[in-house]
N, C-alpha and C. Protein backbone atom coordinates (compact mmCIF):
# COMPACT_ATOMS: atom_id res chain seq x y z
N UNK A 1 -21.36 -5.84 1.95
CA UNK A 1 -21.81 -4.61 1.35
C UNK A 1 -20.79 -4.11 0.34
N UNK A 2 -21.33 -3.79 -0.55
CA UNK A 2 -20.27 -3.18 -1.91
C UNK A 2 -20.23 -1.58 -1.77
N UNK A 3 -18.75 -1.00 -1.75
CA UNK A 3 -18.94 0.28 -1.80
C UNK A 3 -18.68 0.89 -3.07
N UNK A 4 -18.55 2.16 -3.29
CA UNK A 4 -18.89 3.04 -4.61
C UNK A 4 -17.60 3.96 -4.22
N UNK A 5 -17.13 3.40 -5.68
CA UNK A 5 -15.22 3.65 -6.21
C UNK A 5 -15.39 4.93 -7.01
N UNK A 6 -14.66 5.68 -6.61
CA UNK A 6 -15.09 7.07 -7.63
C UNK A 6 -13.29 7.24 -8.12
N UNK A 7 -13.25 7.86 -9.22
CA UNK A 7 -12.17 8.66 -9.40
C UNK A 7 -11.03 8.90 -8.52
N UNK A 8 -11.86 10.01 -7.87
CA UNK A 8 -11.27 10.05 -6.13
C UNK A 8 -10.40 9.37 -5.09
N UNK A 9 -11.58 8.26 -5.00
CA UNK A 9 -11.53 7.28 -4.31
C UNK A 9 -10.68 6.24 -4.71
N UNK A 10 -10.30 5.80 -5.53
CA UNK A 10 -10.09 4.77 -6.36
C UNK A 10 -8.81 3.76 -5.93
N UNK A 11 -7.38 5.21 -5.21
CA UNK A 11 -6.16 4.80 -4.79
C UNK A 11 -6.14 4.33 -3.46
N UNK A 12 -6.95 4.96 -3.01
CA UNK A 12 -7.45 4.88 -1.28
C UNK A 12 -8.02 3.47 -0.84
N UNK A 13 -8.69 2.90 -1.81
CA UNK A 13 -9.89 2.27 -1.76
C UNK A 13 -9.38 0.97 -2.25
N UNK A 14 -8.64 0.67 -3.00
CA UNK A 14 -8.27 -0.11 -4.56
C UNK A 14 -7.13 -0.20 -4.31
N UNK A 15 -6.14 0.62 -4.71
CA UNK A 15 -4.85 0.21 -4.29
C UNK A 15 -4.02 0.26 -3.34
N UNK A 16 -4.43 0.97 -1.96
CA UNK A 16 -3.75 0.74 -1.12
C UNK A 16 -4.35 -0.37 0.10
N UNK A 17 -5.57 -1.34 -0.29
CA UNK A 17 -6.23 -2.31 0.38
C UNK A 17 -5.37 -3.63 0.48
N UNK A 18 -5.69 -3.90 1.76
CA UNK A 18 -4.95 -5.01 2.00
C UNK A 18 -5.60 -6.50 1.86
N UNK A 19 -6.33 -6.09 1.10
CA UNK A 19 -7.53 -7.28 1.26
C UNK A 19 -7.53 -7.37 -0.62
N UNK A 20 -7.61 -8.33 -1.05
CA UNK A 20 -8.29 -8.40 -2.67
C UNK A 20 -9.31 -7.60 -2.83
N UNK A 21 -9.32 -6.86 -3.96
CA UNK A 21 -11.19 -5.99 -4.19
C UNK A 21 -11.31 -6.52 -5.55
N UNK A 22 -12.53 -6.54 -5.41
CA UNK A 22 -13.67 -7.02 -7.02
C UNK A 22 -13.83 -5.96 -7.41
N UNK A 23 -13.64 -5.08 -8.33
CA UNK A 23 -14.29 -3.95 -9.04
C UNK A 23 -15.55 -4.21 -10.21
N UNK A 24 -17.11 -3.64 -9.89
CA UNK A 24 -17.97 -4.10 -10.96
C UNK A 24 -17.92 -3.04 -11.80
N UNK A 25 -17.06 -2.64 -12.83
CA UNK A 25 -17.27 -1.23 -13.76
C UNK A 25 -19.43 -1.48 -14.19
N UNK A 26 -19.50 -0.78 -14.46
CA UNK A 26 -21.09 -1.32 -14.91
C UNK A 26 -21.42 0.46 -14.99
N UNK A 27 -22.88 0.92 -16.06
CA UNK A 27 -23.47 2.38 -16.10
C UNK A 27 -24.87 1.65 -15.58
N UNK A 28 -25.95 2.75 -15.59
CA UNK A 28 -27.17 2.73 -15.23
C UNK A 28 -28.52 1.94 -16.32
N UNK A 29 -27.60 2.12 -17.63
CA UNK A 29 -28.29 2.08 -18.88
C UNK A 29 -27.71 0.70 -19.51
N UNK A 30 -27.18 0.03 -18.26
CA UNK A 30 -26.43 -1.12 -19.10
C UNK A 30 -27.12 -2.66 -18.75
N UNK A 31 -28.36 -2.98 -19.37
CA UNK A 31 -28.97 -4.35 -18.71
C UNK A 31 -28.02 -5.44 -18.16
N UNK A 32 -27.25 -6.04 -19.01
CA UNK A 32 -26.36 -7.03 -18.08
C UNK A 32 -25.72 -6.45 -17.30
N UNK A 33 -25.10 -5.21 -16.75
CA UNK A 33 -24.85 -4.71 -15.64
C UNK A 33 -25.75 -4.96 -14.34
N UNK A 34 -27.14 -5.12 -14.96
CA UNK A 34 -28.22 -5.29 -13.64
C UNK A 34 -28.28 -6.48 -13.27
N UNK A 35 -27.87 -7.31 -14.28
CA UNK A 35 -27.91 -8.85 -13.77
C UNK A 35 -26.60 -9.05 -12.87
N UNK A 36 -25.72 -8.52 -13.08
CA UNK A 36 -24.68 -8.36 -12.45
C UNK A 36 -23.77 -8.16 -11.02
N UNK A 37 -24.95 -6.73 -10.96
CA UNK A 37 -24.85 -5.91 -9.72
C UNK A 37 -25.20 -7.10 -7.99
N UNK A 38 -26.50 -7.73 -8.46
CA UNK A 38 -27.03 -8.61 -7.39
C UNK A 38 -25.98 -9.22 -6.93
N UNK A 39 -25.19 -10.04 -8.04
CA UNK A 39 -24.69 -11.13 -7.31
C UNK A 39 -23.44 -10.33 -7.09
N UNK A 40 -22.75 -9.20 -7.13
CA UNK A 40 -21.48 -8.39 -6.59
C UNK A 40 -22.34 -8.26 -4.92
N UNK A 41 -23.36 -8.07 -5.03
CA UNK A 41 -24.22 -7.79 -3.52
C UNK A 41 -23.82 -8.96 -2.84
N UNK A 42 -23.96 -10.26 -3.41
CA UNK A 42 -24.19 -11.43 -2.47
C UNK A 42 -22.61 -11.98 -1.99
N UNK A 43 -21.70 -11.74 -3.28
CA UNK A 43 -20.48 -12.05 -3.16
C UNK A 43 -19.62 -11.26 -1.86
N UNK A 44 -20.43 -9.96 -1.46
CA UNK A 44 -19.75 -9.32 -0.81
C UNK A 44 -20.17 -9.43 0.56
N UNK A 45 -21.12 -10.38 0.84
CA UNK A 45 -21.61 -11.31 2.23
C UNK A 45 -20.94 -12.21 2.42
N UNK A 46 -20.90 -12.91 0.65
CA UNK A 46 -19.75 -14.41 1.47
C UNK A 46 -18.83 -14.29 2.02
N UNK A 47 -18.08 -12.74 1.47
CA UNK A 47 -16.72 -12.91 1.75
C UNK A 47 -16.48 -11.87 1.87
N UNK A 48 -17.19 -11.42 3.14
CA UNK A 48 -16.79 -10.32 4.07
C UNK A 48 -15.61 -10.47 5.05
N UNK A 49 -14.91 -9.59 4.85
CA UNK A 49 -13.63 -9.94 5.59
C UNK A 49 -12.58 -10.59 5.32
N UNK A 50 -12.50 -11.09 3.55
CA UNK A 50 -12.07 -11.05 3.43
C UNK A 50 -11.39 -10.83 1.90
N UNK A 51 -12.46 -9.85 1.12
CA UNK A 51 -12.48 -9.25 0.18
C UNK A 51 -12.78 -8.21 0.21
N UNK A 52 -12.77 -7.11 -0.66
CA UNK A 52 -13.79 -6.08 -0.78
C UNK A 52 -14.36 -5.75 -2.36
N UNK A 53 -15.48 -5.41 -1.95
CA UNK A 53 -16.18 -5.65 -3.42
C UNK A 53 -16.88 -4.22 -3.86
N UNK A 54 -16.55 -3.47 -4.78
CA UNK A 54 -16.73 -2.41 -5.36
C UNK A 54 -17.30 -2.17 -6.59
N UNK A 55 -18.67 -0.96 -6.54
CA UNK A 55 -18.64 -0.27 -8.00
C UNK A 55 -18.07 0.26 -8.53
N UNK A 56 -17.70 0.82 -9.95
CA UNK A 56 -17.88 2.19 -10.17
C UNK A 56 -18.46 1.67 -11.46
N UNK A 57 -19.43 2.90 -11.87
CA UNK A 57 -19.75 4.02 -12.60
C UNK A 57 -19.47 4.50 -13.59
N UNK A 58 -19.51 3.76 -14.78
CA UNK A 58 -18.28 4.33 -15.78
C UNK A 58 -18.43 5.96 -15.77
N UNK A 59 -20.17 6.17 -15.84
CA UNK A 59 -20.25 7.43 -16.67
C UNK A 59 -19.88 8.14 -15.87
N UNK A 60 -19.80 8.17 -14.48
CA UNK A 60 -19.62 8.98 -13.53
C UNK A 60 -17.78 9.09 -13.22
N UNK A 61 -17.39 8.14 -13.23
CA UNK A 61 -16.07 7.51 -12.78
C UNK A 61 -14.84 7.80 -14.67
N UNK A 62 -15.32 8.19 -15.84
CA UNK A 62 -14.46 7.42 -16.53
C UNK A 62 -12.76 7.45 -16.49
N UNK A 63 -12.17 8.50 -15.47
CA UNK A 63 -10.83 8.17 -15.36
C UNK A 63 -10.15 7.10 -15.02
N UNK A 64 -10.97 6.15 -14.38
CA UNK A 64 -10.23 4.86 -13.96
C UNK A 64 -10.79 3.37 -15.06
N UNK A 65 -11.87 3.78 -15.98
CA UNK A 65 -12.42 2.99 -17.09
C UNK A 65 -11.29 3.27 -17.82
N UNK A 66 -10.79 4.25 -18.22
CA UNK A 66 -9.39 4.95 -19.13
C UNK A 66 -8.20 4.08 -18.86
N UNK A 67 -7.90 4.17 -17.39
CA UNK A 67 -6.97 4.03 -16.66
C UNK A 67 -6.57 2.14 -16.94
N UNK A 68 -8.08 1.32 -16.90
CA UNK A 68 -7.87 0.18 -17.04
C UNK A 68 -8.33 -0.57 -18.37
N UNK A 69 -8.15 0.44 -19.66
CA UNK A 69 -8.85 -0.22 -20.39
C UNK A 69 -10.38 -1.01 -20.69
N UNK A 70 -11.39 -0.08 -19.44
CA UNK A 70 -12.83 -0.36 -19.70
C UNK A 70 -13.42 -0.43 -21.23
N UNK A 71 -13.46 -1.41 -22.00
CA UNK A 71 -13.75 -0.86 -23.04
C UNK A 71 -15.93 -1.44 -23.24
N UNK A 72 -16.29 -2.69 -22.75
CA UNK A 72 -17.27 -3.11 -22.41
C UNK A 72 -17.71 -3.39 -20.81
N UNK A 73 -19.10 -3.23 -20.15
CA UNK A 73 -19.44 -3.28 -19.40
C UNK A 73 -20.25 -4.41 -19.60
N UNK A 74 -20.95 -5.23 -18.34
CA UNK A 74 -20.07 -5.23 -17.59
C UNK A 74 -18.05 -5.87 -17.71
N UNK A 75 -17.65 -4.96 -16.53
CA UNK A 75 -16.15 -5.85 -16.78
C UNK A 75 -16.16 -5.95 -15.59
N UNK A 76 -15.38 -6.78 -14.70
CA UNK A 76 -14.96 -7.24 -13.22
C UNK A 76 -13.28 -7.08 -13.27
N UNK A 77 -12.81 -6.74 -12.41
CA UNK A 77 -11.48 -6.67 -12.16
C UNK A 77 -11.72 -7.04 -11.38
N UNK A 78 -10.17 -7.88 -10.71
CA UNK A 78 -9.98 -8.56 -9.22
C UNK A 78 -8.28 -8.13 -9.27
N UNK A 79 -8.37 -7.26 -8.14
CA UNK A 79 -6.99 -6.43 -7.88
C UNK A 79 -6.47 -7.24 -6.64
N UNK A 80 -5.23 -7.46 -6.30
CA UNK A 80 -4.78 -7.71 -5.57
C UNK A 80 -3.20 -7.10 -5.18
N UNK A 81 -2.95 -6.53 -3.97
CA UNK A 81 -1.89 -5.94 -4.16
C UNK A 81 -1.37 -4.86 -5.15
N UNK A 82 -2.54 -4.21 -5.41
CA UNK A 82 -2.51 -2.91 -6.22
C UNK A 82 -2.51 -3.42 -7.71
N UNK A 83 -2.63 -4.69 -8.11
CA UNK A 83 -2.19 -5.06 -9.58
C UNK A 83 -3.39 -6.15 -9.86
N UNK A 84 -3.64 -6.02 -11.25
CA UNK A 84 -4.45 -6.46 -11.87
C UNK A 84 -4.62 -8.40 -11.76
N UNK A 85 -5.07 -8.92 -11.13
CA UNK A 85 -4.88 -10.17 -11.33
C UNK A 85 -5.42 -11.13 -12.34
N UNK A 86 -6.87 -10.85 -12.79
CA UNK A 86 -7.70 -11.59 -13.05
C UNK A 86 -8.89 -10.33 -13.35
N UNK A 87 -9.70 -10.77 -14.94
CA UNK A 87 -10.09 -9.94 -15.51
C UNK A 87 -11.70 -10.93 -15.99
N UNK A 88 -12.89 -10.36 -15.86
CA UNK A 88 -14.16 -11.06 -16.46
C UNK A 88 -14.82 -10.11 -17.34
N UNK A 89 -15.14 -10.00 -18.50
CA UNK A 89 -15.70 -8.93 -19.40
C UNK A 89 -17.34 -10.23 -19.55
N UNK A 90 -18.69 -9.21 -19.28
CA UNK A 90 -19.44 -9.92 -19.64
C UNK A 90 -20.19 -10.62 -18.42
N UNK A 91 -21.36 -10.58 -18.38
CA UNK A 91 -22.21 -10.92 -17.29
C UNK A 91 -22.13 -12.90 -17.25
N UNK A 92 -21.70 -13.40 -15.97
CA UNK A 92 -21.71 -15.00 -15.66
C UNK A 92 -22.40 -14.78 -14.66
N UNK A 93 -22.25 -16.05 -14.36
CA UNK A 93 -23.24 -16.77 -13.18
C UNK A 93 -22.04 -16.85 -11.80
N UNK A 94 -22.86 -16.68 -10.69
CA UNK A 94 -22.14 -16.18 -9.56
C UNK A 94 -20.84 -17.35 -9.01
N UNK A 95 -21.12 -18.29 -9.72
CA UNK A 95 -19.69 -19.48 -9.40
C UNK A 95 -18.78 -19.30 -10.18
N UNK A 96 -19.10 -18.64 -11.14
CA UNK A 96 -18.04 -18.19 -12.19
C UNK A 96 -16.64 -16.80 -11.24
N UNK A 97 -17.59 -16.06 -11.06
CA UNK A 97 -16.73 -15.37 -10.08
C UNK A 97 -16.26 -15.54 -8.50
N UNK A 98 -16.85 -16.37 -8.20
CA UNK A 98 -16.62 -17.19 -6.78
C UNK A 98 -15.45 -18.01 -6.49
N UNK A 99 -15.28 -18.43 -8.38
CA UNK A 99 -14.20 -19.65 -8.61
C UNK A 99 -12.86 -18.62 -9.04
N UNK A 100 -13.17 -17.15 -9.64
CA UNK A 100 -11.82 -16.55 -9.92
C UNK A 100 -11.46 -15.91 -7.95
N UNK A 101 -12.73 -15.51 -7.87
CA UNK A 101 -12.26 -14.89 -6.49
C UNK A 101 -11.36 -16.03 -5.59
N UNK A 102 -11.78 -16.85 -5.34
CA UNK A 102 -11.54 -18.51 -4.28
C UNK A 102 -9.60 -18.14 -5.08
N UNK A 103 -9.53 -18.02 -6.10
CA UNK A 103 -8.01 -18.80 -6.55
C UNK A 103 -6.99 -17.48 -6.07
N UNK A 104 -7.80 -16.20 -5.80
CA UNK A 104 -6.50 -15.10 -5.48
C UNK A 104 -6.71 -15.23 -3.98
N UNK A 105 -7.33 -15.53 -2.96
CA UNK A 105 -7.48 -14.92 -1.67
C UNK A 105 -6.14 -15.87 -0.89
């Protein structure tokens, strides 16, 4: 299950996790965001327990789009240890991110 990264939330959630998190930046109005979203759903079955896999929201969220240089949606971050590891701008196919996720865990 993917949870929903707010502003707020973001340090709690994101950087103090002990686990790798996927961040899907993505808005409501953004079509390849929708192609997107599914497979953040499925990714976060495979590898339950030992990832965590997150939205946010630009329009709702944009202090942490700011924060990381969101400049196109979709973008994927893969944080590990509070720091940026590995970056995907642009909707792929779910082995594409399976194969960045597989190389940080």
């Amino acid at each position: 299950m993917t949870i929903e990264i707010t502003d707020a939330t973001f340090d709690e959630k994101v950087l103090k996790s002990d686990k790798p998190v996927v961040i899907d930046f993505w808005a409501e109005w953004c079509g390849p965001c929708r192609m997107v979203g599914p497979i953040i759903e499925e990714l976060s079955k495979d590898y339950e327990g030992k990832a965590i896999m997150g939205k946010v929201d630009v329009d709702s969220n944009p202090n942490i789009a700011v924060r990381y240089g969101i400049r196109n949606i979709p973008t994927i971050l893969f944080i590990k240890n509070g720091e940026v590891v590995e970056k995907q701008v642009g909707a792929v196919p779910k082995n594409v991110l399976a194969s960045k996720l597989d190389a940080i865990l």
